[in-house]
N, C-alpha and C. Protein backbone atom coordinates (compact mmCIF):
# COMPACT_ATOMS: atom_id res chain seq x y z
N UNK A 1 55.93 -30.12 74.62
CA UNK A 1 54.82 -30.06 73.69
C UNK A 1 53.97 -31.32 73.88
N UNK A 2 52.57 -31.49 74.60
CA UNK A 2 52.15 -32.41 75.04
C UNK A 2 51.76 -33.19 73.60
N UNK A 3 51.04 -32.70 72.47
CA UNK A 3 50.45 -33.54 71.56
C UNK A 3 51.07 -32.48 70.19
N UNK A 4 50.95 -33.13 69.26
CA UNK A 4 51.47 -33.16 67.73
C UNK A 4 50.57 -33.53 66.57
N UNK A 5 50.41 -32.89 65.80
CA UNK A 5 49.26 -32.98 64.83
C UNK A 5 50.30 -33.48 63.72
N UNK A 6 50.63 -34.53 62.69
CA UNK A 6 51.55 -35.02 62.00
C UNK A 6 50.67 -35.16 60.34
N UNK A 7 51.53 -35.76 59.71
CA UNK A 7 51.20 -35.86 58.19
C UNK A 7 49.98 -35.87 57.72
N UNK A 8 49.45 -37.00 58.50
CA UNK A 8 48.45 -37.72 57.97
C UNK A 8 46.97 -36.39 58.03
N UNK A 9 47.22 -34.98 58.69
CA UNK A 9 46.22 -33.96 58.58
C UNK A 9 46.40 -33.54 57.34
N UNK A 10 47.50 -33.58 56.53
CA UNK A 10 47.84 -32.25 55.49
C UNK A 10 46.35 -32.54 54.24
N UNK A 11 46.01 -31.39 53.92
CA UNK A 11 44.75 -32.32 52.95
C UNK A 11 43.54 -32.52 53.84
N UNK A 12 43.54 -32.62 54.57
CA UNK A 12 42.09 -33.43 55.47
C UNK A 12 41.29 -32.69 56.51
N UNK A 13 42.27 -31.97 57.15
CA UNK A 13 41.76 -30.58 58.17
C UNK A 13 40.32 -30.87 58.32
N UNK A 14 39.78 -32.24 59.10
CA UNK A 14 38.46 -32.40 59.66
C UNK A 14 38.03 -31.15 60.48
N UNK A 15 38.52 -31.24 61.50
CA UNK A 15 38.53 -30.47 62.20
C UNK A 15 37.48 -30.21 63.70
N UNK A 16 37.42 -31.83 63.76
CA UNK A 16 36.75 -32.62 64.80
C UNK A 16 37.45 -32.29 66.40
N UNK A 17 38.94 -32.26 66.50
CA UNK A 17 39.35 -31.90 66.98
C UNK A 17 39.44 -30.72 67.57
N UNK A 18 39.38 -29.70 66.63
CA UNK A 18 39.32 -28.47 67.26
C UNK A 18 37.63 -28.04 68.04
N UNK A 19 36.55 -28.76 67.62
CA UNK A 19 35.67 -29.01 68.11
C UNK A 19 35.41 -29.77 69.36
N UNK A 20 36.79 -30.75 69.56
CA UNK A 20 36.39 -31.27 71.08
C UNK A 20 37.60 -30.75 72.11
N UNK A 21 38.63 -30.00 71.25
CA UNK A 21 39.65 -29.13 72.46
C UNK A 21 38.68 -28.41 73.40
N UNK A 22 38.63 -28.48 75.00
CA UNK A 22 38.69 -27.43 75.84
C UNK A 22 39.04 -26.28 75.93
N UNK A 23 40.45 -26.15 75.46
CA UNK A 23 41.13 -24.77 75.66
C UNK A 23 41.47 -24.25 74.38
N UNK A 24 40.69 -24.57 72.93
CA UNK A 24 41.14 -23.77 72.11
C UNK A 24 42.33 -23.37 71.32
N UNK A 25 43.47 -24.80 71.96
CA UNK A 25 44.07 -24.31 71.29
C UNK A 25 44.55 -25.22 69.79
N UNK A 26 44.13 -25.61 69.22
CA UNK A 26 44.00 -25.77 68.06
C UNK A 26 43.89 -24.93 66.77
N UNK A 27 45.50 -24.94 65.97
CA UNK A 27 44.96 -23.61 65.23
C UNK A 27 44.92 -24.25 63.62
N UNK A 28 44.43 -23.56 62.68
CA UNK A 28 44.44 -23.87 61.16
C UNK A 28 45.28 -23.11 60.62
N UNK A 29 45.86 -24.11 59.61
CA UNK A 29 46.81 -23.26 58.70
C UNK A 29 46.27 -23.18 57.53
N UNK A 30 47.11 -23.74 56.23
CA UNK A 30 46.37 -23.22 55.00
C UNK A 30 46.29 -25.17 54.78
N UNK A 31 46.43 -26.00 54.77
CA UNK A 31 46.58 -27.15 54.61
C UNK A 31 46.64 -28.52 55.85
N UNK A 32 46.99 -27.72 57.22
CA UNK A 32 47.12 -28.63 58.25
C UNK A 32 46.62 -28.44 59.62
N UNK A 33 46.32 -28.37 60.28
CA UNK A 33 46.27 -28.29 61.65
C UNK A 33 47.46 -28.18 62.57
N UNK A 34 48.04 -27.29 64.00
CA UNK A 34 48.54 -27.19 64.62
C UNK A 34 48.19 -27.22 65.79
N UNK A 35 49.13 -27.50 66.93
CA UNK A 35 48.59 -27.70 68.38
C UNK A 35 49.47 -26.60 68.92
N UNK A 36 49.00 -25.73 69.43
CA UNK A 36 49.91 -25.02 69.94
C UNK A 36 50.76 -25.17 71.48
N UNK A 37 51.52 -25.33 72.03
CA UNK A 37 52.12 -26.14 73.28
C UNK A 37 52.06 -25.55 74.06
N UNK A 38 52.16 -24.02 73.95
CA UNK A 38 52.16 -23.77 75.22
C UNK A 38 50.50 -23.54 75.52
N UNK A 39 49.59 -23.35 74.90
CA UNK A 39 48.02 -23.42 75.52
C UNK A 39 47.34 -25.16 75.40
N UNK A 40 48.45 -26.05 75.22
CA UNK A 40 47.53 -27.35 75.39
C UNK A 40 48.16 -27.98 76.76
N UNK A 41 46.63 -28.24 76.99
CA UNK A 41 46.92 -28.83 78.51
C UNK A 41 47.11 -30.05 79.07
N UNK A 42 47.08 -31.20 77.16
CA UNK A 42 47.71 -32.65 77.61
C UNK A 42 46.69 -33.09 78.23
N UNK A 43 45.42 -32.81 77.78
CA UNK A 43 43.78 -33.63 78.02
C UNK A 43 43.85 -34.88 77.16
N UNK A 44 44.21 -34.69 75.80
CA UNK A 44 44.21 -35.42 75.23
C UNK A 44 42.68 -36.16 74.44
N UNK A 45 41.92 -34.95 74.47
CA UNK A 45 40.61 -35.40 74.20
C UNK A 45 40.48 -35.18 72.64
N UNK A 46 41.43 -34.48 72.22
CA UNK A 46 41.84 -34.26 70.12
C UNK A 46 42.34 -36.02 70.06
N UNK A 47 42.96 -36.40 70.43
CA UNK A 47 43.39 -37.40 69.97
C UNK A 47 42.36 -38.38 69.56
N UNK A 48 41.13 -38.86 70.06
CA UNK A 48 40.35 -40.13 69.66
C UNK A 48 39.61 -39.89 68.57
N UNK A 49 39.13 -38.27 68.22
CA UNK A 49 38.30 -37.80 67.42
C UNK A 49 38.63 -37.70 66.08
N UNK A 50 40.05 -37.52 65.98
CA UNK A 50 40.81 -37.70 64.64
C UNK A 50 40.68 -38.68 63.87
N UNK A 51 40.01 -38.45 62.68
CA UNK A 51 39.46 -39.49 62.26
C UNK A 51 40.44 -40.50 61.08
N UNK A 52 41.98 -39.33 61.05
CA UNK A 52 43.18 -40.00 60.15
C UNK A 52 44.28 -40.36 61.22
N UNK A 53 43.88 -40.45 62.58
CA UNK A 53 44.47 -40.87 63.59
C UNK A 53 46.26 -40.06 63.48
N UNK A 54 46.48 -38.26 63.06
CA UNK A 54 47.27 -37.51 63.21
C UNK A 54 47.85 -37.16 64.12
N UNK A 55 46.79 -37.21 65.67
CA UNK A 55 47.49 -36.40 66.80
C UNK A 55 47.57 -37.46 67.59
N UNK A 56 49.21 -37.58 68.18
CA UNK A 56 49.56 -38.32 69.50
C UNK A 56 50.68 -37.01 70.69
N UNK A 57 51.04 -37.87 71.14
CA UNK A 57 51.43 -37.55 72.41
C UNK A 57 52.71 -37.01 71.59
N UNK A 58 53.75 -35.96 71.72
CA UNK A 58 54.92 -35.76 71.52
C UNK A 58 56.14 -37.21 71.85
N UNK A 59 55.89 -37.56 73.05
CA UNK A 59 56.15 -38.60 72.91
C UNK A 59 56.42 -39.86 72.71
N UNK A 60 55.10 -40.19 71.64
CA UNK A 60 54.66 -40.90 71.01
C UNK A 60 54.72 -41.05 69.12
N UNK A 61 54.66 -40.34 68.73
CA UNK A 61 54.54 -39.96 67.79
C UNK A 61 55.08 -41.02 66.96
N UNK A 62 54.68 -41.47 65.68
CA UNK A 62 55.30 -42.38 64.46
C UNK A 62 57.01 -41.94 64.37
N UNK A 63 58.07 -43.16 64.50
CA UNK A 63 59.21 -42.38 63.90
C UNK A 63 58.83 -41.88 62.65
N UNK A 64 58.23 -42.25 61.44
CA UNK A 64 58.49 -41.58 59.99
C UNK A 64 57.87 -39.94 60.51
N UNK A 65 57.00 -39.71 61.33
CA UNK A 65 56.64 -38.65 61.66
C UNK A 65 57.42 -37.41 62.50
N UNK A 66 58.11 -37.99 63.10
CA UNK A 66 59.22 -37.26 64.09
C UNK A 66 59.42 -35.59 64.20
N UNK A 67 59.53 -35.50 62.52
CA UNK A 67 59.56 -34.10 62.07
C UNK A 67 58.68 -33.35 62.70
N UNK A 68 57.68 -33.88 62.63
CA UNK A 68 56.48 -32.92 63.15
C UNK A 68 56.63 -32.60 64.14
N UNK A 69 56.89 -33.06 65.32
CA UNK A 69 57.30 -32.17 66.78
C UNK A 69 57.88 -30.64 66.59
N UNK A 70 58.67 -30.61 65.79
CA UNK A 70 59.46 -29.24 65.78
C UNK A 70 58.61 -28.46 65.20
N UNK A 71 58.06 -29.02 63.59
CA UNK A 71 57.26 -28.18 62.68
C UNK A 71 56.03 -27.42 63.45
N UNK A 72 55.59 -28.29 64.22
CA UNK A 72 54.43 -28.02 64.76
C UNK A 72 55.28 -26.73 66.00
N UNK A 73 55.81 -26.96 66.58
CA UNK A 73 56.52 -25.45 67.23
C UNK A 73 57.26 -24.68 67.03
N UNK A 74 57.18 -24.84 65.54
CA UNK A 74 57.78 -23.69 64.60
C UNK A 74 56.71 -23.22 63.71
N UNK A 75 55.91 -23.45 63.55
CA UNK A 75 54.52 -22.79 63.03
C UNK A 75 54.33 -21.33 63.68
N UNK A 76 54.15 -21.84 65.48
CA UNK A 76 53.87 -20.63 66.55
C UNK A 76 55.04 -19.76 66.66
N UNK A 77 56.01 -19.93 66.28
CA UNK A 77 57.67 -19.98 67.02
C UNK A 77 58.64 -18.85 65.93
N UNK A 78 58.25 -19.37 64.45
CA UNK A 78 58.80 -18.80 63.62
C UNK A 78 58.08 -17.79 62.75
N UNK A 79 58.63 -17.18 61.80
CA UNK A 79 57.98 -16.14 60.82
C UNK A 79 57.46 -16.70 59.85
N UNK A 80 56.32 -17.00 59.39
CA UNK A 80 55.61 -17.87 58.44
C UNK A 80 55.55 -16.83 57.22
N UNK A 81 55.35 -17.64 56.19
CA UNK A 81 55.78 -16.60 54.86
C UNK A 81 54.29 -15.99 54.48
N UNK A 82 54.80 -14.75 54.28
CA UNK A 82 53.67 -13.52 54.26
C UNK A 82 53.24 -13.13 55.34
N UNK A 83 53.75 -13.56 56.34
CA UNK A 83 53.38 -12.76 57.82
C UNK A 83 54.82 -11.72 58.55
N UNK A 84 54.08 -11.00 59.02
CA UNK A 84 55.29 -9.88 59.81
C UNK A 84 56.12 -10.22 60.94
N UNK A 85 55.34 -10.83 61.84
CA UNK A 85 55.49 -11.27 62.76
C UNK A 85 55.14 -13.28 63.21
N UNK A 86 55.84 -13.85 64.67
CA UNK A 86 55.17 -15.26 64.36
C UNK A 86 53.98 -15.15 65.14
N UNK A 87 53.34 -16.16 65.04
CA UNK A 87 51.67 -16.29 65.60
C UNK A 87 52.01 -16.19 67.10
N UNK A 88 52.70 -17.05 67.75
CA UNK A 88 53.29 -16.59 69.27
C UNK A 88 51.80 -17.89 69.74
N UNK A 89 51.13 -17.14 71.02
CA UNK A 89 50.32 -17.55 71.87
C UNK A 89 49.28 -16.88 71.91
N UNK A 90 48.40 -17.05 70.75
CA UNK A 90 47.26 -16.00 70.68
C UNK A 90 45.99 -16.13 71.24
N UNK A 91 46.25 -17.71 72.16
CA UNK A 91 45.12 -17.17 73.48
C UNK A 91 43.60 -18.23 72.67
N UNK A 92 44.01 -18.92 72.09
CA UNK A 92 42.18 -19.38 71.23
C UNK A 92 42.20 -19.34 69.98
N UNK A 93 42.05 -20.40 69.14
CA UNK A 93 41.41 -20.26 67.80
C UNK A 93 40.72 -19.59 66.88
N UNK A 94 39.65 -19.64 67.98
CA UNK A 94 38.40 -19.05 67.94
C UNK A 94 38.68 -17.23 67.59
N UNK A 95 39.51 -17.11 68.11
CA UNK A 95 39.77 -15.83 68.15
C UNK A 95 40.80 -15.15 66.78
N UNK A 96 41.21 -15.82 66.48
CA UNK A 96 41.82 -15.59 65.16
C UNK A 96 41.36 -16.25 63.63
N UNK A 97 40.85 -17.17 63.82
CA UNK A 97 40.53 -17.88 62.42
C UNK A 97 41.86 -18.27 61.58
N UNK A 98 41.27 -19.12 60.59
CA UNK A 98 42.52 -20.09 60.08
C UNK A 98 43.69 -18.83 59.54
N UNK A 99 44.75 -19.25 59.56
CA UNK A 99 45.86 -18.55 59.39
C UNK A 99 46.49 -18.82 57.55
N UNK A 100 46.14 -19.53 57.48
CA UNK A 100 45.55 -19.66 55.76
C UNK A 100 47.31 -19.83 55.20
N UNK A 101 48.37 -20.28 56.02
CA UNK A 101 49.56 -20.58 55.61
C UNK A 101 50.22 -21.30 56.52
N UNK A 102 51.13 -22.38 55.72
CA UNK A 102 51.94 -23.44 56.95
C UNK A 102 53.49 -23.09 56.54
N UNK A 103 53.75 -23.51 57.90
CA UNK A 103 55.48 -24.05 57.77
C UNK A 103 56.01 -24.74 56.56
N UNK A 104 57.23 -24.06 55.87
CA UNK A 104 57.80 -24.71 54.94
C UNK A 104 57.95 -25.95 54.63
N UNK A 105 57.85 -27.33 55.60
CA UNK A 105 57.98 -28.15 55.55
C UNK A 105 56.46 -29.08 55.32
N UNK A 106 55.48 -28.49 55.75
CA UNK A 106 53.73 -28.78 54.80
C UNK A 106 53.73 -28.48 53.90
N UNK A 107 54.33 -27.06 53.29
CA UNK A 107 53.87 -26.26 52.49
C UNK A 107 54.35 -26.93 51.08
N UNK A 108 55.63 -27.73 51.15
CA UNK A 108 56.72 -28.32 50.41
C UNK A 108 56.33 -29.84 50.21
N UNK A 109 54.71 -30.48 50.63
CA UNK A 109 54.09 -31.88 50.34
C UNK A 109 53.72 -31.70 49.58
């Protein structure tokens, strides 16, 4: 998972970022932002634009933040509440619009 969108989005969802991704894959939830891993290509061009300085490198990331690596690939990964199915790899943002619900562990700030 090249980059990680962490705490400091929940509440703030600028959304500057998803404006300077290339490939779209930046998705909205109901409160946070997600990166989805398998469509980011580790440009790294979300990262400077963030204006609560949220997204780093997976391998980078704040220890108090840590959590977020997983959360963030369990957003795409798992069954989010009120949905049938998980979001998976849906190819673009753009193409779905905000998903208007997060992982238990945003949802629970």
């Amino acid at each position: 998972m090249p980059y990680v969108i962490a705490a400091p989005c929940i509440d703030v969802t600028d959304k500057s970022c998803i404006e300077e991704c290339p490939v779209d894959c930046i998705y909205e939830g109901d409160r946070k932002l997600y990166i989805q891993p398998k469509e980011c290509i580790d440009c790294g061009a979300c990262e400077p634009v963030c204006p609560v300085e949220a997204i780093s490198q997976d391998r980078r990331v704040p220890e108090e933040y840590t959590e977020f690596i997983e959360d963030n690939r369990l957003f795409f990964a798992e069954t989010l509440p009120g949905r049938d199915e998980p979001i998976g790899s849906p190819g673009g943002s753009h193409k779905t619009g905000a998903f208007g619900v997060d992982t238990p562990l945003v949802a629970g700030r």
